[in-house]
N, C-alpha and C. Protein backbone atom coordinates (compact mmCIF):
# COMPACT_ATOMS: atom_id res chain seq x y z
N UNK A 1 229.55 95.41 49.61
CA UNK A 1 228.62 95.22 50.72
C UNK A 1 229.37 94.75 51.96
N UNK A 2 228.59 94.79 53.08
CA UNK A 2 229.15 94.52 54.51
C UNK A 2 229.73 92.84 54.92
N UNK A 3 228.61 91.97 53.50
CA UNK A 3 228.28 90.77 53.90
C UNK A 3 230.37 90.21 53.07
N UNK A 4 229.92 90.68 51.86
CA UNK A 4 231.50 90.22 51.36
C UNK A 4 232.64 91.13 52.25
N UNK A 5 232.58 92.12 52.22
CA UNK A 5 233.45 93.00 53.47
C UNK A 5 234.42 91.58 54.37
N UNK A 6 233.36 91.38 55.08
CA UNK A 6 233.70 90.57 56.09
C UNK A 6 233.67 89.42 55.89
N UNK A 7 233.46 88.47 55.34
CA UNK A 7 233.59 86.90 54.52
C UNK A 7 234.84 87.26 54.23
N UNK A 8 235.08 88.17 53.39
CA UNK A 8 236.77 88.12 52.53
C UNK A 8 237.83 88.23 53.92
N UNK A 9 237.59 89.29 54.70
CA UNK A 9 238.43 89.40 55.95
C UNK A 9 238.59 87.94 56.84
N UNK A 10 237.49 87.85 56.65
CA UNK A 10 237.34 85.89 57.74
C UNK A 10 238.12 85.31 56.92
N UNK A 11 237.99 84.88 55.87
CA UNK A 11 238.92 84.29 55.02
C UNK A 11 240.77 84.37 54.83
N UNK A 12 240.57 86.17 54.31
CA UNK A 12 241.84 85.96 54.56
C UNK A 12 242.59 86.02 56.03
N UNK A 13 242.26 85.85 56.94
CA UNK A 13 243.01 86.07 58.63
C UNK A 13 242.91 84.13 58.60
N UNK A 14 242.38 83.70 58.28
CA UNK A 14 242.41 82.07 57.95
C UNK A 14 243.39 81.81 57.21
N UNK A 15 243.50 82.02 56.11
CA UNK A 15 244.96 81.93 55.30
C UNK A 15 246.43 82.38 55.85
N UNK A 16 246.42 83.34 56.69
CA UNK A 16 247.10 83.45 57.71
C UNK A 16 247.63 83.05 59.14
N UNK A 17 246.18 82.13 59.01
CA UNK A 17 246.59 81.28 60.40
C UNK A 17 246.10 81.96 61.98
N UNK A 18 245.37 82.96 61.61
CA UNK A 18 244.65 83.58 62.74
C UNK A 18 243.30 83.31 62.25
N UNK A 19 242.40 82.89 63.58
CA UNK A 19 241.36 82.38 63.63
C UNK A 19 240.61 83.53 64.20
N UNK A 20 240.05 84.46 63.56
CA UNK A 20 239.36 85.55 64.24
C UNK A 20 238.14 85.64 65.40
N UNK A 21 237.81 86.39 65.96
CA UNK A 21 236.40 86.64 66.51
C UNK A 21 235.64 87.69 66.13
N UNK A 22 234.57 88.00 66.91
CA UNK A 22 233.66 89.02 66.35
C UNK A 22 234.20 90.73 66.99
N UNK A 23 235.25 90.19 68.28
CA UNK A 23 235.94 91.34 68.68
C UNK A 23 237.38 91.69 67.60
N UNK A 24 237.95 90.58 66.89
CA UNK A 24 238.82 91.37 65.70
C UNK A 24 238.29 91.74 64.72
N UNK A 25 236.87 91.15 64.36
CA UNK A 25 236.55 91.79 63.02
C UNK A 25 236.26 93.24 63.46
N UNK A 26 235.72 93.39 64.55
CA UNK A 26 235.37 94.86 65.07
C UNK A 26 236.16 95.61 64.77
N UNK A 27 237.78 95.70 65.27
CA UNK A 27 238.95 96.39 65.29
C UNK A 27 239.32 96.43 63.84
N UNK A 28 238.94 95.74 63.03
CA UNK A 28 239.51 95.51 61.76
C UNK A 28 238.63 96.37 60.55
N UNK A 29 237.51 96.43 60.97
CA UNK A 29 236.29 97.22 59.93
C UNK A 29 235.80 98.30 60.89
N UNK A 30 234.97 98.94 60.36
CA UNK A 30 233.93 100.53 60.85
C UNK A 30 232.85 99.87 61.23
N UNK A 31 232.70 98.48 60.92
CA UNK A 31 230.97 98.23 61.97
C UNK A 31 231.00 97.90 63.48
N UNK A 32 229.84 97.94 63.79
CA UNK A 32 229.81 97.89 65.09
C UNK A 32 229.68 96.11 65.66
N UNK A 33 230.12 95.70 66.56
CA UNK A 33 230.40 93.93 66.86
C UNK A 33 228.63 93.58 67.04
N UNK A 34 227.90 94.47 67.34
CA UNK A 34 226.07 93.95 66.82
C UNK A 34 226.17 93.72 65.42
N UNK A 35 226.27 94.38 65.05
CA UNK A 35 225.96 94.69 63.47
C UNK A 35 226.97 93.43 62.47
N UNK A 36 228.15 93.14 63.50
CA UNK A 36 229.24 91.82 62.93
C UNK A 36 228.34 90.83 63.28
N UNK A 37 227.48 90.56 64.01
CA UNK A 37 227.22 89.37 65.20
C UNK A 37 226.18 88.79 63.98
N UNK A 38 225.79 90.23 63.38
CA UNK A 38 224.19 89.88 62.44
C UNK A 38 224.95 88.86 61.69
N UNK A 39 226.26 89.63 60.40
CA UNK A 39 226.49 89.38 59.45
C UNK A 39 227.21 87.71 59.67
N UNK A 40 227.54 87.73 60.60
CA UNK A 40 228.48 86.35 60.74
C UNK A 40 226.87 85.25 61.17
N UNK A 41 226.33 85.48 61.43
CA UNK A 41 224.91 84.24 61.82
C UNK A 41 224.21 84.32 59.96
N UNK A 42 224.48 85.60 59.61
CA UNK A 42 223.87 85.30 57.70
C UNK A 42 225.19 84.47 57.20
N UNK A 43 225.97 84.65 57.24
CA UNK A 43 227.20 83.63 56.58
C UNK A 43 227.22 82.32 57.17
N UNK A 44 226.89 82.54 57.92
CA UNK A 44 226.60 80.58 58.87
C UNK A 44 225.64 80.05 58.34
N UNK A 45 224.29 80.66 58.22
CA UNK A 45 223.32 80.32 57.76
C UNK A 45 223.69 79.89 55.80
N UNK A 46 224.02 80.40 55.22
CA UNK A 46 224.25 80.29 53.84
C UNK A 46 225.62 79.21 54.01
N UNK A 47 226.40 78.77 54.89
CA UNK A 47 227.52 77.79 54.64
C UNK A 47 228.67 78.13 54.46
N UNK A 48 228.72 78.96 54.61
CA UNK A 48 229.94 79.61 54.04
C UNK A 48 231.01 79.68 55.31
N UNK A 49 230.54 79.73 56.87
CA UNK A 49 231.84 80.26 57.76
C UNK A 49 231.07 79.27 58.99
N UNK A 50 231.77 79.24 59.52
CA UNK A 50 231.37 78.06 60.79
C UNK A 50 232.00 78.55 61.99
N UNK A 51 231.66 78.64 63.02
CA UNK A 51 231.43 79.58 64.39
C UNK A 51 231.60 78.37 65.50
N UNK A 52 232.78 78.34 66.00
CA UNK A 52 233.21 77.11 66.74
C UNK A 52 233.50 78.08 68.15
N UNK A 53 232.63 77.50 68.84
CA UNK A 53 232.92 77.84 70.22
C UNK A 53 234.26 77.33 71.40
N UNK A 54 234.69 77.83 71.74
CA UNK A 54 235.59 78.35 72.71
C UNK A 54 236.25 78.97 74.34
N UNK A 55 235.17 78.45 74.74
CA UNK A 55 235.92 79.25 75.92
C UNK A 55 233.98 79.64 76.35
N UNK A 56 234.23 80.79 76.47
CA UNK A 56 233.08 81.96 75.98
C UNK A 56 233.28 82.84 74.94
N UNK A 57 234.05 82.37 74.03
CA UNK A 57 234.08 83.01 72.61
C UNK A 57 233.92 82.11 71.48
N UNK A 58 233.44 82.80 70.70
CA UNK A 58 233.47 81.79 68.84
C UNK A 58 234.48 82.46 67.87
N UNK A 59 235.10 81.73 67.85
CA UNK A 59 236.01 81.53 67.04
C UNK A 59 235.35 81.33 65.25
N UNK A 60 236.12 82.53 64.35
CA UNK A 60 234.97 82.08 62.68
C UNK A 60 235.93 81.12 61.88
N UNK A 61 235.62 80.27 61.28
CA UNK A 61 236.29 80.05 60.24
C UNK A 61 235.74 79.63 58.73
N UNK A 62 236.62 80.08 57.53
CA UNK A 62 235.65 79.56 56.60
C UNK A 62 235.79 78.28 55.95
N UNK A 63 234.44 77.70 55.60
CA UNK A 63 233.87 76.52 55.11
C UNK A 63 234.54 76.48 53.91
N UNK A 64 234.31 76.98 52.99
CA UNK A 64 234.74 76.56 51.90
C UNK A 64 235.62 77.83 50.96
């Protein structure tokens, strides 16, 4: 599914030490940055990734 898709990607670019946005997950998968914007506010909501603002960007990272 789209929802682990992208949890696992947030995750691993964290283990790496890059703190992604909703414009790398774009470049990184086939969905569209609406369709990221959904999935990253369902992963916030369930606890899992936390969306730290920046600038005028959010920055994802994961919770646990």
């Amino acid at each position: 599914m789209a929802i682990d898709e992208i949890y696992n990607l947030v995750k691993e670019l964290n283990e790496q030490g890059i703190k992604p946005t909703i414009n790398t997950l774009f470049y990184r998968t086939k969905h569209s940055p609406y369709f990221i914007s959904h999935i990253v506010r369902i992963l916030e909501a369930k606890g899992l990734i936390r969306r730290v603002r920046i600038g005028k960007k959010f920055i994802l990272e994961v919770v646990r």
